[in-house]
N, C-alpha and C. Protein backbone atom coordinates (compact mmCIF):
# COMPACT_ATOMS: atom_id res chain seq x y z
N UNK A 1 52.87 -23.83 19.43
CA UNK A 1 52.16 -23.10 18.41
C UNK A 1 50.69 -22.89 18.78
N UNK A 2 49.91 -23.86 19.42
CA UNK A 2 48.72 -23.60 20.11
C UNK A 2 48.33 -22.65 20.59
N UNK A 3 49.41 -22.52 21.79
CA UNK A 3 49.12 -21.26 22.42
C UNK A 3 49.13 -20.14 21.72
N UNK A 4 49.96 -19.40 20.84
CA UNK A 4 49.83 -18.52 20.23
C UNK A 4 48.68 -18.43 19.11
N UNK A 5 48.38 -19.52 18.99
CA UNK A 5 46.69 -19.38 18.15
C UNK A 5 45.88 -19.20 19.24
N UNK A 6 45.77 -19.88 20.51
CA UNK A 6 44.73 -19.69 21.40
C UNK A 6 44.87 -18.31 21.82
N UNK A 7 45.82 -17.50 22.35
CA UNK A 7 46.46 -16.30 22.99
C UNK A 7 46.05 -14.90 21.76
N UNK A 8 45.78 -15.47 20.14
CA UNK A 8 45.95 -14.49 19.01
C UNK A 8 44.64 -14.25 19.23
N UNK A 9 43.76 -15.88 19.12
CA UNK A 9 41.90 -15.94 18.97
C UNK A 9 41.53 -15.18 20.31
N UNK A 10 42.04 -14.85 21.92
CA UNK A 10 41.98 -14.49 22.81
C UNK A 10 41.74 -12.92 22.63
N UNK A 11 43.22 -12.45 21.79
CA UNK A 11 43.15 -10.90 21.82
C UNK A 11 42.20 -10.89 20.86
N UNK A 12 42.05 -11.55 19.64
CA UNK A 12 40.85 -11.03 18.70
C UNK A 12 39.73 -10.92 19.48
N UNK A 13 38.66 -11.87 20.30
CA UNK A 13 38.26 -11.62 20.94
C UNK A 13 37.67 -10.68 21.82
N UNK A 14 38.63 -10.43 22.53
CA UNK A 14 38.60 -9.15 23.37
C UNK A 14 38.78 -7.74 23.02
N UNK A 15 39.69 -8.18 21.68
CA UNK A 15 39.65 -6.59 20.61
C UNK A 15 37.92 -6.19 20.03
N UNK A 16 37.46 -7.27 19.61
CA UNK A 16 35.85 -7.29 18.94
C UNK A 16 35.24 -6.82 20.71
N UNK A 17 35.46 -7.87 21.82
CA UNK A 17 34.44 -7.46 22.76
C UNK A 17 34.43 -5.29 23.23
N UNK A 18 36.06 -5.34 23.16
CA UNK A 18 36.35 -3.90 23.47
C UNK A 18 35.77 -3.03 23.10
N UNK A 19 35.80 -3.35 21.84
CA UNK A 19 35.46 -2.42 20.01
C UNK A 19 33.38 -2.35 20.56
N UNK A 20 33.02 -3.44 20.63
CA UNK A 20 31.52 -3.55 20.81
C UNK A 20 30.69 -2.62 22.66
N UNK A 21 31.74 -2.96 23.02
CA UNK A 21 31.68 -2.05 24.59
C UNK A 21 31.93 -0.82 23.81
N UNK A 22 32.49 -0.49 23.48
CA UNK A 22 32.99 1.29 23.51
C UNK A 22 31.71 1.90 21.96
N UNK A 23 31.03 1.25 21.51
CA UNK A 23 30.07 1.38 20.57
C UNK A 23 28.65 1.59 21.60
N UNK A 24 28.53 0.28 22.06
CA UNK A 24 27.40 0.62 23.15
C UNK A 24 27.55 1.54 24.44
N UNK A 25 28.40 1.89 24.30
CA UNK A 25 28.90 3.22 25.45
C UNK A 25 28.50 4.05 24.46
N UNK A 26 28.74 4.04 23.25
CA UNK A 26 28.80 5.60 22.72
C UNK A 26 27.35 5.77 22.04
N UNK A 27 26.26 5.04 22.28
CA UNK A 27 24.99 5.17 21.66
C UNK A 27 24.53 6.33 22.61
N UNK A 28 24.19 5.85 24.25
CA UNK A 28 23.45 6.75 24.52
C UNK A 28 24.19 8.45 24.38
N UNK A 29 25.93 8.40 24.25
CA UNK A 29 26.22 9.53 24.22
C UNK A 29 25.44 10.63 23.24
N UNK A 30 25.57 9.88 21.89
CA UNK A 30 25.44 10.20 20.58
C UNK A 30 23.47 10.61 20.27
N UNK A 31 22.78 9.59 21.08
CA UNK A 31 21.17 9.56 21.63
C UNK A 31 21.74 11.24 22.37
N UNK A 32 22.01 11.41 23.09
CA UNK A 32 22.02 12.45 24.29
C UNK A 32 22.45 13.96 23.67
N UNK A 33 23.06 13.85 22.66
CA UNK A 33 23.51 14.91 21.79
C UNK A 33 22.43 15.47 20.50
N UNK A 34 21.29 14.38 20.31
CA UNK A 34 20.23 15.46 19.80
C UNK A 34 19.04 15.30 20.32
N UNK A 35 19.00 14.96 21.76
CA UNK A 35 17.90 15.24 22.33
C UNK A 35 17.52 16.64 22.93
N UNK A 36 16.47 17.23 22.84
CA UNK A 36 16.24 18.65 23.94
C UNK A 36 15.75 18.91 24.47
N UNK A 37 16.05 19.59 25.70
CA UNK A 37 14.58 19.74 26.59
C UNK A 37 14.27 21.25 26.64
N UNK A 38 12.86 21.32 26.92
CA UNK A 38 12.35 22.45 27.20
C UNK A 38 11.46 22.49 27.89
N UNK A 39 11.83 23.29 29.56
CA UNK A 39 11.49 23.85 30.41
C UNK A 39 10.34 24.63 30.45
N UNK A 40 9.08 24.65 30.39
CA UNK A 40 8.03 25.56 30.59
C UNK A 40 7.79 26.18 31.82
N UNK A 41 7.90 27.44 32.14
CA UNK A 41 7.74 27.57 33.52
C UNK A 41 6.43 29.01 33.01
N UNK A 42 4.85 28.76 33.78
CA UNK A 42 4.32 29.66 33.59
C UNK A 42 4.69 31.05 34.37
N UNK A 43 4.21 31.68 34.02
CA UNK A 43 4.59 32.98 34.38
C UNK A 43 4.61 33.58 35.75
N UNK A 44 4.39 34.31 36.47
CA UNK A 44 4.15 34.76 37.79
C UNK A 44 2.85 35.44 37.75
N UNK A 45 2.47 35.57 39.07
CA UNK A 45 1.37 36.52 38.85
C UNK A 45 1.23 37.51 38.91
N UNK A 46 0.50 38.04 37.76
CA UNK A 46 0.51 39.71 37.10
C UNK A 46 -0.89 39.81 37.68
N UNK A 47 -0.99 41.51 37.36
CA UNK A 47 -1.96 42.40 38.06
C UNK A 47 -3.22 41.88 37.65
N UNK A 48 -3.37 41.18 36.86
CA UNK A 48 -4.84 40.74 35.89
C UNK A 48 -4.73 39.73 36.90
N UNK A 49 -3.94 38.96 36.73
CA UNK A 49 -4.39 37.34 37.36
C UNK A 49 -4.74 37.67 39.15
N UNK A 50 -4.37 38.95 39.78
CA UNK A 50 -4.66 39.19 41.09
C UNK A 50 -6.40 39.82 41.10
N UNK A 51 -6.33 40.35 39.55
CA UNK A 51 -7.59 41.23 39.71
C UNK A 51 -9.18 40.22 38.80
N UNK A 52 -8.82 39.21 38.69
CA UNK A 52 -9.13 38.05 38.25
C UNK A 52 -10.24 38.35 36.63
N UNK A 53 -8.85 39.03 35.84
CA UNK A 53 -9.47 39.30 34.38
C UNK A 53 -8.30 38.90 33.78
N UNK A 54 -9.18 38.61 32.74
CA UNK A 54 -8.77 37.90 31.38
C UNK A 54 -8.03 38.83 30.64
N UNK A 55 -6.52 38.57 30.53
CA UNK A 55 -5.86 39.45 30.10
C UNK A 55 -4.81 38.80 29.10
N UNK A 56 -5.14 38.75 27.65
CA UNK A 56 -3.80 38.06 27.38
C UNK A 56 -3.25 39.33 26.05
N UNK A 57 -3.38 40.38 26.41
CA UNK A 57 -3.25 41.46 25.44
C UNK A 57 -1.07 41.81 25.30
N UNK A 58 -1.03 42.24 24.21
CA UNK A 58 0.40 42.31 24.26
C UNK A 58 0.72 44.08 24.38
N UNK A 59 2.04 44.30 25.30
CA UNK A 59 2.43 43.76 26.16
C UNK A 59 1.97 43.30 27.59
N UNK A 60 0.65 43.22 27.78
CA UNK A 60 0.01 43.12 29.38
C UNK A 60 0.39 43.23 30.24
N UNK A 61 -0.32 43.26 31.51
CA UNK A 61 0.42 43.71 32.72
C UNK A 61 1.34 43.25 33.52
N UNK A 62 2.40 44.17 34.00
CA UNK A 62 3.51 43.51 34.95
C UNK A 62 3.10 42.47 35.92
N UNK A 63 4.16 41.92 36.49
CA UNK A 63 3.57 41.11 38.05
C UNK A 63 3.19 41.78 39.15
N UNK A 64 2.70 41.12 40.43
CA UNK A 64 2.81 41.76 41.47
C UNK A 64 3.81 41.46 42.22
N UNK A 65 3.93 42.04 43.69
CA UNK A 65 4.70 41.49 44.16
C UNK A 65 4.90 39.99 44.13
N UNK A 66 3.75 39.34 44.87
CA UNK A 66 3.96 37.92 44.44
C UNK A 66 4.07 37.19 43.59
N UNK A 67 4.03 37.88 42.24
CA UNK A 67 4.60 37.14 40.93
C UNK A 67 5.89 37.35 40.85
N UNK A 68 6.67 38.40 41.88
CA UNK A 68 7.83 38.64 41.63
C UNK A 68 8.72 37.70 43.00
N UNK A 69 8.07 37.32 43.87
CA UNK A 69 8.33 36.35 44.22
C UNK A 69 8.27 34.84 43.86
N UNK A 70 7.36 34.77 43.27
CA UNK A 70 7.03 33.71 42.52
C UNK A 70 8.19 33.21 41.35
N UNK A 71 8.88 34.75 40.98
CA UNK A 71 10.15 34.29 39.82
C UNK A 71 11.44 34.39 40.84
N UNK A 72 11.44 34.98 41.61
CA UNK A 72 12.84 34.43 42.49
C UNK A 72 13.05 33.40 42.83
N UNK A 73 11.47 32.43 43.14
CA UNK A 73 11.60 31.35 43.65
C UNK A 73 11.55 30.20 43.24
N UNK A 74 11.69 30.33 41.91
CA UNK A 74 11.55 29.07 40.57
C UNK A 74 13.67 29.34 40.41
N UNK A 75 14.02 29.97 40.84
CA UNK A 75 15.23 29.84 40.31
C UNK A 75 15.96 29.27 41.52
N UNK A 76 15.32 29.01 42.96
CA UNK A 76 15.64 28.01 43.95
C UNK A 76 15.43 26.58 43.21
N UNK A 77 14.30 26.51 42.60
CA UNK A 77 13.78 24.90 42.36
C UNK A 77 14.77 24.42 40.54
N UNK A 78 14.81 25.55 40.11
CA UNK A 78 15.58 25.02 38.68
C UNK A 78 16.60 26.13 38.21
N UNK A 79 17.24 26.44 39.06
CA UNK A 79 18.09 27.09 38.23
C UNK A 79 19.82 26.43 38.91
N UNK A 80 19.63 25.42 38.95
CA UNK A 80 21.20 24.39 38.91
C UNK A 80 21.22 23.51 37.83
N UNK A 81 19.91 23.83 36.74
CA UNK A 81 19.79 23.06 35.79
C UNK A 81 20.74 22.74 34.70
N UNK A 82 21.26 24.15 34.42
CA UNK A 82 22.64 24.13 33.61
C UNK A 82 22.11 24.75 32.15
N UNK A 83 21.16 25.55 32.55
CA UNK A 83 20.09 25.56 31.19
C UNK A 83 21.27 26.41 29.85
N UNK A 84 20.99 26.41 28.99
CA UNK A 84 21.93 26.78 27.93
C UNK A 84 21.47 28.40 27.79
N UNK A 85 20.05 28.37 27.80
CA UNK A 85 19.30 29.45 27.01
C UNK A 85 18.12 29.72 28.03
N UNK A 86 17.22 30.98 27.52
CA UNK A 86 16.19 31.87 28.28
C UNK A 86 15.20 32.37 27.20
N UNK A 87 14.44 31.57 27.28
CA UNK A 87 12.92 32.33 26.22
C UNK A 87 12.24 33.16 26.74
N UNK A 88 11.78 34.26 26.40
CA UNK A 88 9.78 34.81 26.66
C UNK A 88 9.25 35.14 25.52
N UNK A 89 8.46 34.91 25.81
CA UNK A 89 7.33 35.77 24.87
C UNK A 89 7.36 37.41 24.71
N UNK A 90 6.48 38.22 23.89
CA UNK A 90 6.77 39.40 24.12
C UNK A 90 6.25 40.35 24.86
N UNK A 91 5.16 39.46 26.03
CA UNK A 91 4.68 39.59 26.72
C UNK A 91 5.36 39.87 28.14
N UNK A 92 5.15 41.57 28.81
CA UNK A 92 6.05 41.42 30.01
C UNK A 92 6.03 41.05 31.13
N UNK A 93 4.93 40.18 31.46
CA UNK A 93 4.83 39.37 32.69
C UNK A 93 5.90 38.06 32.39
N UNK A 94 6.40 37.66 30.75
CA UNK A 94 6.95 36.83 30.88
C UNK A 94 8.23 36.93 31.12
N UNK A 95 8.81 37.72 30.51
CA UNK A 95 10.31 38.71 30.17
C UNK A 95 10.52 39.02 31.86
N UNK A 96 9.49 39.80 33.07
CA UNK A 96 9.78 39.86 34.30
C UNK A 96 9.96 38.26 35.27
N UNK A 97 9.48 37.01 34.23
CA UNK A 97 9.21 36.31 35.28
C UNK A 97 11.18 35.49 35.27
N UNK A 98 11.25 35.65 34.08
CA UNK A 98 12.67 35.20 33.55
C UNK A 98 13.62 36.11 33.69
N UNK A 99 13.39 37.20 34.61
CA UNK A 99 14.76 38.15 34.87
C UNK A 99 15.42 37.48 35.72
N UNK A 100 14.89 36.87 37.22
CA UNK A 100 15.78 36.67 38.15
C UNK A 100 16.89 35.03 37.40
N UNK A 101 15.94 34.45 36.78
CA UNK A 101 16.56 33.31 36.28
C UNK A 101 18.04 33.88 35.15
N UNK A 102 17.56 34.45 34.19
CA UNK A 102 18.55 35.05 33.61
C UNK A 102 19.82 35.36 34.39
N UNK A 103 19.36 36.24 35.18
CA UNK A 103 20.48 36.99 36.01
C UNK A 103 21.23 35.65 36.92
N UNK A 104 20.52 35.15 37.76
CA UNK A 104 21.29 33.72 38.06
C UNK A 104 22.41 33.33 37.34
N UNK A 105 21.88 32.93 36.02
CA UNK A 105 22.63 32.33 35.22
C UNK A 105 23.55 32.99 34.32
N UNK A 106 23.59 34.27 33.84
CA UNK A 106 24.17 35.04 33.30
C UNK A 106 23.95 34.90 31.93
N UNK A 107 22.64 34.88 31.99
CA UNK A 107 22.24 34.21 30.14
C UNK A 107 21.24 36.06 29.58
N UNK A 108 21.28 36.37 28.58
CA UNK A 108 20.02 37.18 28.15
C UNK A 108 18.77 36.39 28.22
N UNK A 109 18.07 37.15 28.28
CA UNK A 109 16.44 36.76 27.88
C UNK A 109 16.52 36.84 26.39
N UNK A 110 16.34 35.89 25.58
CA UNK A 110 15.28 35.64 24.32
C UNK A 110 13.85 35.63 24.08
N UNK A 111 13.56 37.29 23.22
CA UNK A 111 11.85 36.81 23.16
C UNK A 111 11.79 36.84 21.92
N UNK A 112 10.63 36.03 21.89
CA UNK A 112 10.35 35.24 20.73
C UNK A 112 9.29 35.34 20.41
N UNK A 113 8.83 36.16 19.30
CA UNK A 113 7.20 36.27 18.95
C UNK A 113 6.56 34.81 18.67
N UNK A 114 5.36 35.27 19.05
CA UNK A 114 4.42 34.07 18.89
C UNK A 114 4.43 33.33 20.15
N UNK A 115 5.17 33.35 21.06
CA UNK A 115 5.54 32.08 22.06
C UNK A 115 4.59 32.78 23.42
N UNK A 116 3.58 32.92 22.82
CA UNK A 116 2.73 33.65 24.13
C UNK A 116 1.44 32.68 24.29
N UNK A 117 0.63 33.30 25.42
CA UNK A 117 -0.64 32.27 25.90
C UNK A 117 -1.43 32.65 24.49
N UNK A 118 -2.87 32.27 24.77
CA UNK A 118 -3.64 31.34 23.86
C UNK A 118 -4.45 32.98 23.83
N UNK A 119 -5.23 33.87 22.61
CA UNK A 119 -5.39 35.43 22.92
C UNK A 119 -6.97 35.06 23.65
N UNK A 120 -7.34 35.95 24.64
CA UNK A 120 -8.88 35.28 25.11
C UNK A 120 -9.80 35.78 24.03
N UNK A 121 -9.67 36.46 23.11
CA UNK A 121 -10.72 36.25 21.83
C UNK A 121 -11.97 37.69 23.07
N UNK A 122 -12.91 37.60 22.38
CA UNK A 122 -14.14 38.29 23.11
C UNK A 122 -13.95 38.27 24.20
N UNK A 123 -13.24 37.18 25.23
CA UNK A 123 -13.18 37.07 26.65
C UNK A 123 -12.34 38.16 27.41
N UNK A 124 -11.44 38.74 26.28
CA UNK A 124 -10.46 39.92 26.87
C UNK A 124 -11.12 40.88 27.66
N UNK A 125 -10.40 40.93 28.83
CA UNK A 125 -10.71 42.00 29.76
C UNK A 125 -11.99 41.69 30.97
N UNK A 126 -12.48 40.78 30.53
CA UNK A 126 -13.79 40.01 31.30
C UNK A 126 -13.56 39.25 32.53
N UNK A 127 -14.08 39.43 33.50
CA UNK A 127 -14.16 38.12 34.88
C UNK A 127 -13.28 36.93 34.22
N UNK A 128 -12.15 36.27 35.07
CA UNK A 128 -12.04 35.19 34.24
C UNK A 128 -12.76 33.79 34.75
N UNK A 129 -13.16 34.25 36.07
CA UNK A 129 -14.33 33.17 36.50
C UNK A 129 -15.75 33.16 35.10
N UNK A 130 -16.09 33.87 34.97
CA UNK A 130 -16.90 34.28 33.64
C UNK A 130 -16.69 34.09 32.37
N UNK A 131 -14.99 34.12 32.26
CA UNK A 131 -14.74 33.91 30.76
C UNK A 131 -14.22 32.47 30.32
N UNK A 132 -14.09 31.52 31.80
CA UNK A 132 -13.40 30.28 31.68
C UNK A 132 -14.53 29.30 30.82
N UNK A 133 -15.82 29.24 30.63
CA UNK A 133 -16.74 28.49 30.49
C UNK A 133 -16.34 28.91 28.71
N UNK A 134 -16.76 29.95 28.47
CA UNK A 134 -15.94 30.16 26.92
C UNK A 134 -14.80 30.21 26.37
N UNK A 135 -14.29 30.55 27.13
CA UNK A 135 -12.56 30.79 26.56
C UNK A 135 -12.53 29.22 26.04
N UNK A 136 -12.78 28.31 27.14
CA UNK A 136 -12.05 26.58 26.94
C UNK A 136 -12.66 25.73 26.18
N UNK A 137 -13.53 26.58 25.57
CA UNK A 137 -14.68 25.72 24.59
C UNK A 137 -13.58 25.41 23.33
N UNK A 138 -12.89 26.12 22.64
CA UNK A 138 -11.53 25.77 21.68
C UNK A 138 -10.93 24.90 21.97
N UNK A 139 -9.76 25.10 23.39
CA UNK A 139 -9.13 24.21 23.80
C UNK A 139 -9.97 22.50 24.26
N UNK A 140 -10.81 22.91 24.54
CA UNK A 140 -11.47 20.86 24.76
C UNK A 140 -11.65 20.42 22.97
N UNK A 141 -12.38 21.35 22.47
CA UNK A 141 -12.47 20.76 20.89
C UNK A 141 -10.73 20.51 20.43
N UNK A 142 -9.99 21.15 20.83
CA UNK A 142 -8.56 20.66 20.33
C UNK A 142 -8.05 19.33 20.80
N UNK A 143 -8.60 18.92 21.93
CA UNK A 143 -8.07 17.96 22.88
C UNK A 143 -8.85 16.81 21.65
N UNK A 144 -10.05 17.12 21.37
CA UNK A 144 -10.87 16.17 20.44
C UNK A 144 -10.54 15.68 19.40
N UNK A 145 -9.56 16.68 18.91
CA UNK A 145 -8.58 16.64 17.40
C UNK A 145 -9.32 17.57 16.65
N UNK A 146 -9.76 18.21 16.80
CA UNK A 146 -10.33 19.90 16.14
C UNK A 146 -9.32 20.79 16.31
N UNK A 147 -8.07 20.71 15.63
CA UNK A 147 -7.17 21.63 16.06
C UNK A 147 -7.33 22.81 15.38
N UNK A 148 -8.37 23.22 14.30
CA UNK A 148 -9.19 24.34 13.56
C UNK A 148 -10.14 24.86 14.69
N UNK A 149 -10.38 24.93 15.78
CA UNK A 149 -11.29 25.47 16.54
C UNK A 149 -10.77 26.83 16.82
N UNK A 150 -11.41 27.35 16.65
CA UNK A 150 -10.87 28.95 17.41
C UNK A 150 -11.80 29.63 18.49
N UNK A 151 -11.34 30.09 19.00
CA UNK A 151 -11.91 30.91 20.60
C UNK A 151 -12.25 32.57 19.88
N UNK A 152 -13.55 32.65 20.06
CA UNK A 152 -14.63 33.91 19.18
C UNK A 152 -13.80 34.99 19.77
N UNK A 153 -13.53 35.77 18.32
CA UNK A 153 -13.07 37.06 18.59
C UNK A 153 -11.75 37.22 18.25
N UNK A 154 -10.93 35.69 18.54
CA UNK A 154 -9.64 35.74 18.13
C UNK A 154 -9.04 36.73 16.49
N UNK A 155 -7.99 36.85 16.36
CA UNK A 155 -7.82 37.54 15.01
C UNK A 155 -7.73 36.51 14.03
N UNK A 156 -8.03 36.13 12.59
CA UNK A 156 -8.47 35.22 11.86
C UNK A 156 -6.99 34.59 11.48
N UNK A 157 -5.83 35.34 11.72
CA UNK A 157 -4.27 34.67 11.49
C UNK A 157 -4.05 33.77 12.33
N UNK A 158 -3.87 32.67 12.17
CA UNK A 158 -2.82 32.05 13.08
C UNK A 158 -3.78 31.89 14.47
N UNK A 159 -5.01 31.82 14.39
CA UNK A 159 -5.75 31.74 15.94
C UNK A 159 -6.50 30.16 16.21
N UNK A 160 -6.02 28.94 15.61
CA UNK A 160 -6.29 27.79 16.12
C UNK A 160 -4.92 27.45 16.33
N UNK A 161 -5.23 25.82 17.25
CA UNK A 161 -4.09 24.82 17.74
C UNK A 161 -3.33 24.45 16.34
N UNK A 162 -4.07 24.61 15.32
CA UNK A 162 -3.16 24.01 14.15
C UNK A 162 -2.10 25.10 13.97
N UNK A 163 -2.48 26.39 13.93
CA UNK A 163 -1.39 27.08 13.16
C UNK A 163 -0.47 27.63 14.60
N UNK A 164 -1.09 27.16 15.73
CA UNK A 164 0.25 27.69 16.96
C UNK A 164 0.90 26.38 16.84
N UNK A 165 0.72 25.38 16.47
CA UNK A 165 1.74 23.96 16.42
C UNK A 165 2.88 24.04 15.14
N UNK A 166 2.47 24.70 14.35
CA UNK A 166 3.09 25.12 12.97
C UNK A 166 4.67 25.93 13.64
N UNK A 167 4.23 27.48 14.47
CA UNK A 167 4.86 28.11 14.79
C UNK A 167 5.47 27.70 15.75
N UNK A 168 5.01 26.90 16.82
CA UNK A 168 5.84 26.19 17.59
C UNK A 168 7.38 24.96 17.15
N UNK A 169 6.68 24.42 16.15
CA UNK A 169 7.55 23.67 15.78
C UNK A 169 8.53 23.98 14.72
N UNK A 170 8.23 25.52 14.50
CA UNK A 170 9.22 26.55 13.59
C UNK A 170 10.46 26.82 14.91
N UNK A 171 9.77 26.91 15.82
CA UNK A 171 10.46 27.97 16.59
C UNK A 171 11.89 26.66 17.45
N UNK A 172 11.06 25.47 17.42
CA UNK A 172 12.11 24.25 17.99
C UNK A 172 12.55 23.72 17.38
N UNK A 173 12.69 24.02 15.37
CA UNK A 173 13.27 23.35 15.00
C UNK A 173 14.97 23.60 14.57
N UNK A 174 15.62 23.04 14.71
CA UNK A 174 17.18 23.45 14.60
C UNK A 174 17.64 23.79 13.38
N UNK A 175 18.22 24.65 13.06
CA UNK A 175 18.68 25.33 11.99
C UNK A 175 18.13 26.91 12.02
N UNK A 176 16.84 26.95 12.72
CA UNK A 176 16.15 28.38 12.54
C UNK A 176 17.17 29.37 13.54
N UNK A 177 17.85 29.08 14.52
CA UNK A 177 18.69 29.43 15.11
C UNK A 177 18.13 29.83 16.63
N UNK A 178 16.32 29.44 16.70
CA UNK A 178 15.66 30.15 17.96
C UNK A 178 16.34 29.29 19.09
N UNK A 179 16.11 28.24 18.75
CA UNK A 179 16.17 26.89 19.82
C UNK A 179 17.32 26.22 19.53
N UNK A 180 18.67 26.51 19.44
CA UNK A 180 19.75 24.95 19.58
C UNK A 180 19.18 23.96 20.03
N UNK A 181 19.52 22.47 19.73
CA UNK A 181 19.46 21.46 20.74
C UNK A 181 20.49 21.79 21.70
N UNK A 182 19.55 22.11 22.65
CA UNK A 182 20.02 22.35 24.27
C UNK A 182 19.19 21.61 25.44
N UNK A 183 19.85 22.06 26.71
CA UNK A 183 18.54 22.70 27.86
C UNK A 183 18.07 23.94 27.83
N UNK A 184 17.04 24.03 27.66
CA UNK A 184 16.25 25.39 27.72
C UNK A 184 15.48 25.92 27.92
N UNK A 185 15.90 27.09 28.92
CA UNK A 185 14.72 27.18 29.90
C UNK A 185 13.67 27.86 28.50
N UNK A 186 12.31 27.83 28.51
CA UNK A 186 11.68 28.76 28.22
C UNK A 186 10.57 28.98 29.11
N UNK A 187 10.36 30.48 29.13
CA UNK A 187 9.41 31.22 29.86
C UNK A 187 7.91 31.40 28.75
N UNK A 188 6.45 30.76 29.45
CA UNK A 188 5.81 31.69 28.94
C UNK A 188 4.61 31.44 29.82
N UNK A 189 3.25 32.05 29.22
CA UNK A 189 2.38 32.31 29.80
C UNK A 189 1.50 31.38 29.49
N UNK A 190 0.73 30.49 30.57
CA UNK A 190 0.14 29.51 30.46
C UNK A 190 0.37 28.54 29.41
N UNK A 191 1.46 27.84 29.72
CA UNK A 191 2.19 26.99 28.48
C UNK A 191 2.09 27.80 27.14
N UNK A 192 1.82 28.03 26.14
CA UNK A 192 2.28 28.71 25.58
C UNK A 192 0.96 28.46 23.75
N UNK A 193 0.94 29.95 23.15
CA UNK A 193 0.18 29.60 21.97
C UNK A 193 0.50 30.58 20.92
């Protein structure tokens, strides 16, 4: 009779150890199913960034050649990623930089208002050796926690770090339908505002 108590307490045992293995197996699955990533890849270089002006006007200028090399050759370094999805902005240096990737993958491009660089405010169209000393005067006060700073000239909607974090986190949050929890590539221009 022992044995079959020792042999019963044995399988209980190993039924609880089984039961507790296949739980801690299934955390990180269940962890892994609403995590997401998102891919920033800046843009290529367009005719402004060759002609070294401040250009963040919508739709702005195409790439050059070497921005168009520049997007063939991001889809050597990440495009075995398995990405789900394809963002740009409505900006077409971004939309060109995410064609070859798209096409790789057989995904559309998604653009997505708002998901563009930071606007250069007064700096538009200016030297950007010239306009870097102002343009970044916003962005360091944001780094400070001034996320109300705005870069002069900007349009009075939506032109600090506070209200592009608003729209950003509209645009990643799930249910809005922009962003699934996926991999995903998104495209934009100088990380994104």
């Amino acid at each position: 009779m022992s044995y079959f108590r020792r042999s019963g307490f044995r399988a209980a045992i190993a039924s609880l150890g089984m039961m507790l293995l296949a739980f801690l197996l299934a955390i990180p699955v269940a962890h892994a199913a609403e995590v997401m990533r998102i891919t920033f890849i800046r843009h290529g270089e367009s005719t402004a960034n060759a002609a070294n002006i401040a250009d963040s006007s919508v739709p702005g200028p195409v790439l050059t050649e070497k921005g168009q090399q520049q997007a063939r050759d991001i889809v050597k370094v990440l495009g075995d990623n398995n990405y789900d999805a394809i963002y740009a902005s409505t900006m077409v240096r971004t939309q060109l930089t995410a064609a070859p990737m798209a096409e790789y993958l057989g995904l559309p491009i998604q653009v997505v208002p708002g998901l563009q660089e930071i606007e250069a405010g007064i700096y538009e169209g200016t030297p950007e050796s010239d306009a870097v000393k102002g343009y970044l005067q916003a962005p360091l006060k944001w780094l400070q926690g001034d996320l109300d700073a705005r870069i002069p000239g900007r349009s009075t909607a939506g032109n600090s770090m506070h209200a592009w974090a608003v729209r950003f986190r509209r645009c990643t949050t799930t249910g809005t339908g922009m962003w699934p929890r996926s991999r995903t590539a998104a495209r934009s221009c100088s990380g994104c505002s």
